[in-house]
C-alpha atoms as a PDB file:
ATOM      1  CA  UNK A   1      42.720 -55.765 107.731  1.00  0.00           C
ATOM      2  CA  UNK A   2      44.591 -53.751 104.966  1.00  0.00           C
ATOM      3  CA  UNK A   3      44.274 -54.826 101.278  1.00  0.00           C
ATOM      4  CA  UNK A   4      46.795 -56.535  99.569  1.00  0.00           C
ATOM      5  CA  UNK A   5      48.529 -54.852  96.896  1.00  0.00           C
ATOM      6  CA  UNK A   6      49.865 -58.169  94.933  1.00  0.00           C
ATOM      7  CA  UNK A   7      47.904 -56.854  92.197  1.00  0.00           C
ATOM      8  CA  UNK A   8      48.686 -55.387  88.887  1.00  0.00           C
ATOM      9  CA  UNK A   9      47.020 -52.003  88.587  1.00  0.00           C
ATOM     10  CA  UNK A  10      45.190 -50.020  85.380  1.00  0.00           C
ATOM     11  CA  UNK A  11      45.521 -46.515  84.566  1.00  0.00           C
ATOM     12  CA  UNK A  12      42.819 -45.038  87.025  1.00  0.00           C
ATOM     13  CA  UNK A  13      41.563 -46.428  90.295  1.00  0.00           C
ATOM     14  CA  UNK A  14      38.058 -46.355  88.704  1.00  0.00           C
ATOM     15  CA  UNK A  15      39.417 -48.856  86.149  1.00  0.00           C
ATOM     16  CA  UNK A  16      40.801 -51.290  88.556  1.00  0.00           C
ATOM     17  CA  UNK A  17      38.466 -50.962  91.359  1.00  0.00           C
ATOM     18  CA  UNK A  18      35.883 -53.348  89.553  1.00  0.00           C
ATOM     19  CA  UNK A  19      38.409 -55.652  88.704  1.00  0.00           C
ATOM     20  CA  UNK A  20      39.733 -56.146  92.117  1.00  0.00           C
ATOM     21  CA  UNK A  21      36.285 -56.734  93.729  1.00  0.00           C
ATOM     22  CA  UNK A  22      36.125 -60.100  91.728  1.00  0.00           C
ATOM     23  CA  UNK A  23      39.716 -61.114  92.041  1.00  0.00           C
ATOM     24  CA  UNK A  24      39.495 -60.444  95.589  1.00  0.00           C
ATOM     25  CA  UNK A  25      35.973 -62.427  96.039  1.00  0.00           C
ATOM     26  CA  UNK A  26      37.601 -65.226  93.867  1.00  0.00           C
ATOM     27  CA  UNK A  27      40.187 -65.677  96.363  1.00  0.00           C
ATOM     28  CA  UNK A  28      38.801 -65.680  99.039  1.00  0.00           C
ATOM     29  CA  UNK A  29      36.272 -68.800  97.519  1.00  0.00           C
ATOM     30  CA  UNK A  30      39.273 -70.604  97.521  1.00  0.00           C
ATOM     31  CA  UNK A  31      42.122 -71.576  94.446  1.00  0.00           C
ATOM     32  CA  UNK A  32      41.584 -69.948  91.198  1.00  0.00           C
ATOM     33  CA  UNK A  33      42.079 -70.942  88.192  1.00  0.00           C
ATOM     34  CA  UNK A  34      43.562 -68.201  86.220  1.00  0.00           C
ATOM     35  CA  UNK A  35      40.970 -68.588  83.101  1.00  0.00           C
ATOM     36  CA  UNK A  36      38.634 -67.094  85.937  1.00  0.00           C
ATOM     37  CA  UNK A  37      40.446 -63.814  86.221  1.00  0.00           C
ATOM     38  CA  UNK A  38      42.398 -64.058  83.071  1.00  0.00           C
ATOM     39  CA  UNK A  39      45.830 -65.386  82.375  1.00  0.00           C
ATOM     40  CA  UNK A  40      48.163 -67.491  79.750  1.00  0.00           C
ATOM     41  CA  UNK A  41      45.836 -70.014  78.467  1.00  0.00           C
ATOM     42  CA  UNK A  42      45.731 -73.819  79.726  1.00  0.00           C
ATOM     43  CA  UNK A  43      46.910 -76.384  76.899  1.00  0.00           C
ATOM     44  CA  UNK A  44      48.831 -72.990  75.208  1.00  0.00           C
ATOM     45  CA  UNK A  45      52.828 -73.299  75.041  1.00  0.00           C
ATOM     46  CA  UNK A  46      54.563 -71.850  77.933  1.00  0.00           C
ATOM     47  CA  UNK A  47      56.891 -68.532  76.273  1.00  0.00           C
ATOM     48  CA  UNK A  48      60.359 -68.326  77.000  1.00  0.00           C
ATOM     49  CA  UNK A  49      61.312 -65.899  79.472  1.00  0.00           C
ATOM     50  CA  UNK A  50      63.452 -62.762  78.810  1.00  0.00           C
ATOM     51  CA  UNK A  51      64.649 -61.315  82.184  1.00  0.00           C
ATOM     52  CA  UNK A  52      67.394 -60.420  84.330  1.00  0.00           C
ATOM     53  CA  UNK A  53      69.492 -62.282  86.980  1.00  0.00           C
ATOM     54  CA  UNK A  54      69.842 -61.233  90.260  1.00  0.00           C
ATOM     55  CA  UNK A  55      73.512 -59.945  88.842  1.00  0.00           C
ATOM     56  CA  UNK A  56      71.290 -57.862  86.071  1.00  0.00           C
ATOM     57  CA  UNK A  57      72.441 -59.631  82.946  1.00  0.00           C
ATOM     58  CA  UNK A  58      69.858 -60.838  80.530  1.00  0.00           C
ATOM     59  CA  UNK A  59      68.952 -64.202  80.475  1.00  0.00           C
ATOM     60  CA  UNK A  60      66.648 -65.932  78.234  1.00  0.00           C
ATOM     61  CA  UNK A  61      65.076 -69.034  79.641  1.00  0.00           C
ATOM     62  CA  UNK A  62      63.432 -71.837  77.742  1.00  0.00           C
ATOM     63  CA  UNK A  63      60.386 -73.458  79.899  1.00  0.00           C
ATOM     64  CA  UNK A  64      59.832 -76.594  80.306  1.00  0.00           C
ATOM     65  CA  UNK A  65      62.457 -78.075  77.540  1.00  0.00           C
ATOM     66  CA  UNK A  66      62.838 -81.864  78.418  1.00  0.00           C
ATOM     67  CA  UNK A  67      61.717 -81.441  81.746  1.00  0.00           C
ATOM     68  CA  UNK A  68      58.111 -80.086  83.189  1.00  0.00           C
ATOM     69  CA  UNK A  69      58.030 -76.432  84.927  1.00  0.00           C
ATOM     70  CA  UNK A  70      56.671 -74.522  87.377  1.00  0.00           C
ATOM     71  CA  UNK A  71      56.943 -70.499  86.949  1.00  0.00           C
ATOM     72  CA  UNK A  72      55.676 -67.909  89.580  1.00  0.00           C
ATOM     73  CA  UNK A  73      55.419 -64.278  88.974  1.00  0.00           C
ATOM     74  CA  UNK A  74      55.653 -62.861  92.260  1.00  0.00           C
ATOM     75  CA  UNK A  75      56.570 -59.481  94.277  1.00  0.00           C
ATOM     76  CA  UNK A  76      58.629 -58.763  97.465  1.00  0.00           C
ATOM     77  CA  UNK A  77      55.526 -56.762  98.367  1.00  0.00           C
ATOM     78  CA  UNK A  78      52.925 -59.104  97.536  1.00  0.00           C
ATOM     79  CA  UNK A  79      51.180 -60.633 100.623  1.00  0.00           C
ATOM     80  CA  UNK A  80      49.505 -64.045  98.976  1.00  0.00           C
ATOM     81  CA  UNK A  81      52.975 -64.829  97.914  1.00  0.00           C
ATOM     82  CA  UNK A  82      54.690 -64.657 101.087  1.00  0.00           C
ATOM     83  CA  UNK A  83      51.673 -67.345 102.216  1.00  0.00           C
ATOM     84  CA  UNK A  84      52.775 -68.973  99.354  1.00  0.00           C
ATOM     85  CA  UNK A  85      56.539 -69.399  99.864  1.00  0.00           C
ATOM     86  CA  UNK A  86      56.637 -71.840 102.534  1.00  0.00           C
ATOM     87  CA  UNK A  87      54.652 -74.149 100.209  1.00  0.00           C
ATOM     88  CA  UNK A  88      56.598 -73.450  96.606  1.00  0.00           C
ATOM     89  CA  UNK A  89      60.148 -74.283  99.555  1.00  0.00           C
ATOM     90  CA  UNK A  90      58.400 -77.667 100.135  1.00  0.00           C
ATOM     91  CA  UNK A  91      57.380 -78.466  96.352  1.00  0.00           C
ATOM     92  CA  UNK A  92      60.749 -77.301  95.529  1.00  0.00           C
ATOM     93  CA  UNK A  93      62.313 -79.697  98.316  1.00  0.00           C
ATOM     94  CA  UNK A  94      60.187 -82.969  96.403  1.00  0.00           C
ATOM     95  CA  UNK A  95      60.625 -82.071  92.494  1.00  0.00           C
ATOM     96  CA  UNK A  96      63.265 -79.436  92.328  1.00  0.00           C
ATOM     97  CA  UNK A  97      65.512 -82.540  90.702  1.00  0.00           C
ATOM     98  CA  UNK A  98      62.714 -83.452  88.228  1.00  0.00           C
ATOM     99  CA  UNK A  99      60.852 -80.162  87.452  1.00  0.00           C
ATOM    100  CA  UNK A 100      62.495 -76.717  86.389  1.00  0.00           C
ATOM    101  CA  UNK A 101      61.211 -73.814  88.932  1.00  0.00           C
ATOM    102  CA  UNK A 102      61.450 -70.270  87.906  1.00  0.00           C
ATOM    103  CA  UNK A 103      60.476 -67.622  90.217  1.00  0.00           C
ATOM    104  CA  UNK A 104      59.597 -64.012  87.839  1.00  0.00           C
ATOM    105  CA  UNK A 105      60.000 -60.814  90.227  1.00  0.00           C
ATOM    106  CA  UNK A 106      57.901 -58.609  88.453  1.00  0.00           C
ATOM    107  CA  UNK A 107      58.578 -54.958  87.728  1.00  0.00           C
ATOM    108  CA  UNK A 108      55.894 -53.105  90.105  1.00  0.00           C
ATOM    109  CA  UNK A 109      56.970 -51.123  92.948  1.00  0.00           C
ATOM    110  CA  UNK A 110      60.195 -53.454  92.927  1.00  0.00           C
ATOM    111  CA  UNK A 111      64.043 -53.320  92.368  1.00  0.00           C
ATOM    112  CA  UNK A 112      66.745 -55.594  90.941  1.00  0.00           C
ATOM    113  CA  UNK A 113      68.270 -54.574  94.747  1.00  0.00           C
ATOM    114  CA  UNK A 114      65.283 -55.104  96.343  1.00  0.00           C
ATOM    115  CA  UNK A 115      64.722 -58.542  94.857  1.00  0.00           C
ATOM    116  CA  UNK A 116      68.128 -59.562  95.743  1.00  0.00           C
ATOM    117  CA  UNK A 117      68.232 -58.964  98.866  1.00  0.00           C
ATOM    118  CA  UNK A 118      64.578 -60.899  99.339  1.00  0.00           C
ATOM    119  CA  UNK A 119      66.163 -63.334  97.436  1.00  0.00           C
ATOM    120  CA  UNK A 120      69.148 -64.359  99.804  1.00  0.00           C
ATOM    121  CA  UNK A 121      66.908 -63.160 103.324  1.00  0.00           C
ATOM    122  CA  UNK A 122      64.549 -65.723 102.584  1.00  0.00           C
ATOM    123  CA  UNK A 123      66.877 -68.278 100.996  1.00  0.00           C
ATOM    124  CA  UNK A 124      64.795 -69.407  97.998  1.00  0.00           C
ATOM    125  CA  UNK A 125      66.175 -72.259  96.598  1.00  0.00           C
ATOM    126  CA  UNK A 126      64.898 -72.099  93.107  1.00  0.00           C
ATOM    127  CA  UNK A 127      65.604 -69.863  90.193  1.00  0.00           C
ATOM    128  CA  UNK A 128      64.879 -66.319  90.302  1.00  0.00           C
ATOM    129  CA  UNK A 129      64.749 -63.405  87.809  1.00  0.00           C
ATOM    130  CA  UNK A 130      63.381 -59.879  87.510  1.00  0.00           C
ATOM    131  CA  UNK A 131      61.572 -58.867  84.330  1.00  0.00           C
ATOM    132  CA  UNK A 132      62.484 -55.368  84.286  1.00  0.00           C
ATOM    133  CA  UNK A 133      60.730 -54.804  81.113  1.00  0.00           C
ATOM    134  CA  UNK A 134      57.784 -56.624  82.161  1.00  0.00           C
ATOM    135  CA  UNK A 135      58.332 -58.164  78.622  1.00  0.00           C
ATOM    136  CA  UNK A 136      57.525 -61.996  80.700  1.00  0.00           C
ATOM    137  CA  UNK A 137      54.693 -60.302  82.586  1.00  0.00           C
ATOM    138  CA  UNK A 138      53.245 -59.672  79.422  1.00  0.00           C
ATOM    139  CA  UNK A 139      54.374 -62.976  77.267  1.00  0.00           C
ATOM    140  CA  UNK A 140      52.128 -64.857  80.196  1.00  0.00           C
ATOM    141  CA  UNK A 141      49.375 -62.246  80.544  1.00  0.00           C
ATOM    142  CA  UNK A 142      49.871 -62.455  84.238  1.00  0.00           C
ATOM    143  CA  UNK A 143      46.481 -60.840  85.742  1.00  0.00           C
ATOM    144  CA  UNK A 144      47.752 -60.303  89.255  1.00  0.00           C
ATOM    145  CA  UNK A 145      51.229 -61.434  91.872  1.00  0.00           C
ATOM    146  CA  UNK A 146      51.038 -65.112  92.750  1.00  0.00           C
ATOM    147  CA  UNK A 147      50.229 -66.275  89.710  1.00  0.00           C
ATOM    148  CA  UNK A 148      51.612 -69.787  89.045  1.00  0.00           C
ATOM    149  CA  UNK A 149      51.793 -71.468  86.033  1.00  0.00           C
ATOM    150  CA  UNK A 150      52.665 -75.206  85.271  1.00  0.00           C
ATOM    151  CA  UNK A 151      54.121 -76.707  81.779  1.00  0.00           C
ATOM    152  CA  UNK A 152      54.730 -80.328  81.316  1.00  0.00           C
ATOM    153  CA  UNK A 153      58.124 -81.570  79.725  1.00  0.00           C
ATOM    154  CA  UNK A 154      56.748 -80.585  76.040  1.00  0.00           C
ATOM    155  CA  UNK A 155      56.025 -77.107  77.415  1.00  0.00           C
ATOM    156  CA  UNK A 156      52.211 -77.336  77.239  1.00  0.00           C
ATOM    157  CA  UNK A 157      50.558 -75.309  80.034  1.00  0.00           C
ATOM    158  CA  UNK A 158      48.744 -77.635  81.899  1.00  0.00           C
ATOM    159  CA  UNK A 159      47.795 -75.856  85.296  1.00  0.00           C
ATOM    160  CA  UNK A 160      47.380 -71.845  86.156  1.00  0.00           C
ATOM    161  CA  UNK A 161      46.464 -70.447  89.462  1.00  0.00           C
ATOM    162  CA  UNK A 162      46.415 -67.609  91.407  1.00  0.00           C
ATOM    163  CA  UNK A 163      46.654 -67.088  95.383  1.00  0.00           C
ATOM    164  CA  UNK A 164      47.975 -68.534  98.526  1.00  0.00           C
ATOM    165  CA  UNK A 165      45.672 -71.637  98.785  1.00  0.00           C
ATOM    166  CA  UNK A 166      46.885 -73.213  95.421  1.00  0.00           C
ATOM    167  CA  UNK A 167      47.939 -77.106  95.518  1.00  0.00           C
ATOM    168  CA  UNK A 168      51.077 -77.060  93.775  1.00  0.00           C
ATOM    169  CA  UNK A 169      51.312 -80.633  94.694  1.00  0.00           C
ATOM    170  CA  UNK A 170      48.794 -81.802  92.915  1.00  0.00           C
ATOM    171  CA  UNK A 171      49.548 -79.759  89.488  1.00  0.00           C
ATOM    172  CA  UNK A 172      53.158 -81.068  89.794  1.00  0.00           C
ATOM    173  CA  UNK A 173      52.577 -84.773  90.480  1.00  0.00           C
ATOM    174  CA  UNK A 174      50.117 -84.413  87.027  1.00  0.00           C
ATOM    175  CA  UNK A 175      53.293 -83.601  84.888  1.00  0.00           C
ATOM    176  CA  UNK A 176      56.112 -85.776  86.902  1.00  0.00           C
ATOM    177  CA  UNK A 177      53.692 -88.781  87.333  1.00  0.00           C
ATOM    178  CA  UNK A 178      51.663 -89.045  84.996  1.00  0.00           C
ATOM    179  CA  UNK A 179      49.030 -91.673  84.803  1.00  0.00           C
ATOM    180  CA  UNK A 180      49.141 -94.740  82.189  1.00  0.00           C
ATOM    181  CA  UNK A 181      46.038 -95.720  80.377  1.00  0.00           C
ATOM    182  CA  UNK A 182      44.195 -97.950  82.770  1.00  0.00           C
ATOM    183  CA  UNK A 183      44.967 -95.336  85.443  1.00  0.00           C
ATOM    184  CA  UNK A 184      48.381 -96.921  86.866  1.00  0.00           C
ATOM    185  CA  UNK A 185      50.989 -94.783  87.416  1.00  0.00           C
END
């Protein structure tokens, strides 16, 4: 089997070899959390998000502003989020009317064009962008493609995770129904 390359790479292979040993083992043990191979910090506030539409104009998108959010950075390329797709579809499908879903094209080995045309092959429902700049890639110190990220309706990052086996359920129901004291929802 070939490795994936949904991974953002270093200057010199001898720089990201090590790296991608222990994201790679870390996957395959099952859902990360992305303070185990780096990553926007949990309980931080999510960053806005300077990118392009698919048109190319800039857009500047607040997260989670009223309203809880789920953002994946993600590449036409990348092999854990094409596993992934079918599931952020279904998510989408239950909260896309309660919870703000941004999809961040990152700028590795990709085009505006490219992204596009993934875009309307696959018919993805939810919001997508391409940070050209890599300016968002940065802002959430995205370690690697398929990295999700969660913010509840303040914008407080309350889930990150990286890989095809993440439960995107279960980090959305925590910011659309959240539990009462005395653990009623």
């Amino acid at each position: 089997m070939k490795a994936s390359r949904c991974f953002r790479f270093v200057s010199a292979p001898a720089a990201w070899l090590p790296a991608l040993v222990v994201v790679f083992a870390a996957l395959a043990a099952g859902p990360v959390r992305a303070q185990d191979v780096g990553g926007i910090e949990v309980g931080s506030r999510a960053p806005a998000i300077a990118a392009s539409d698919l048109a190319g104009r800039a857009v500047r998108l607040a997260v989670a502003d009223h309203k809880p959010a789920l953002v994946e950075f993600w590449a036409t390329w990348c092999e854990y989020c094409a596993r992934l797709e079918p599931r952020m579809k279904q998510v989408y499908a239950r909260y896309g009317t309660r919870v703000q879903f941004v999809a961040v094209a990152v700028n590795v080995n990709e085009s505006l064009a490219r992204v596009a045309g993934h875009t309307r092959s696959h018919s993805l429902p939810f919001q997508v962008v391409y940070d050209a700049s890599g300016s968002a890639t940065r802002d959430y110190d995205v370690p690697a493609t398929s990295f999700v990220v969660v913010a509840d309706a303040t914008g407080r990052i309350t889930y990150t995770g990286l890989g095809d086996q993440q439960d995107l359920e279960a980090a959305l129901r925590h910011v659309v129904e959240p539990q009462h004291p005395g653990g009623m929802p």
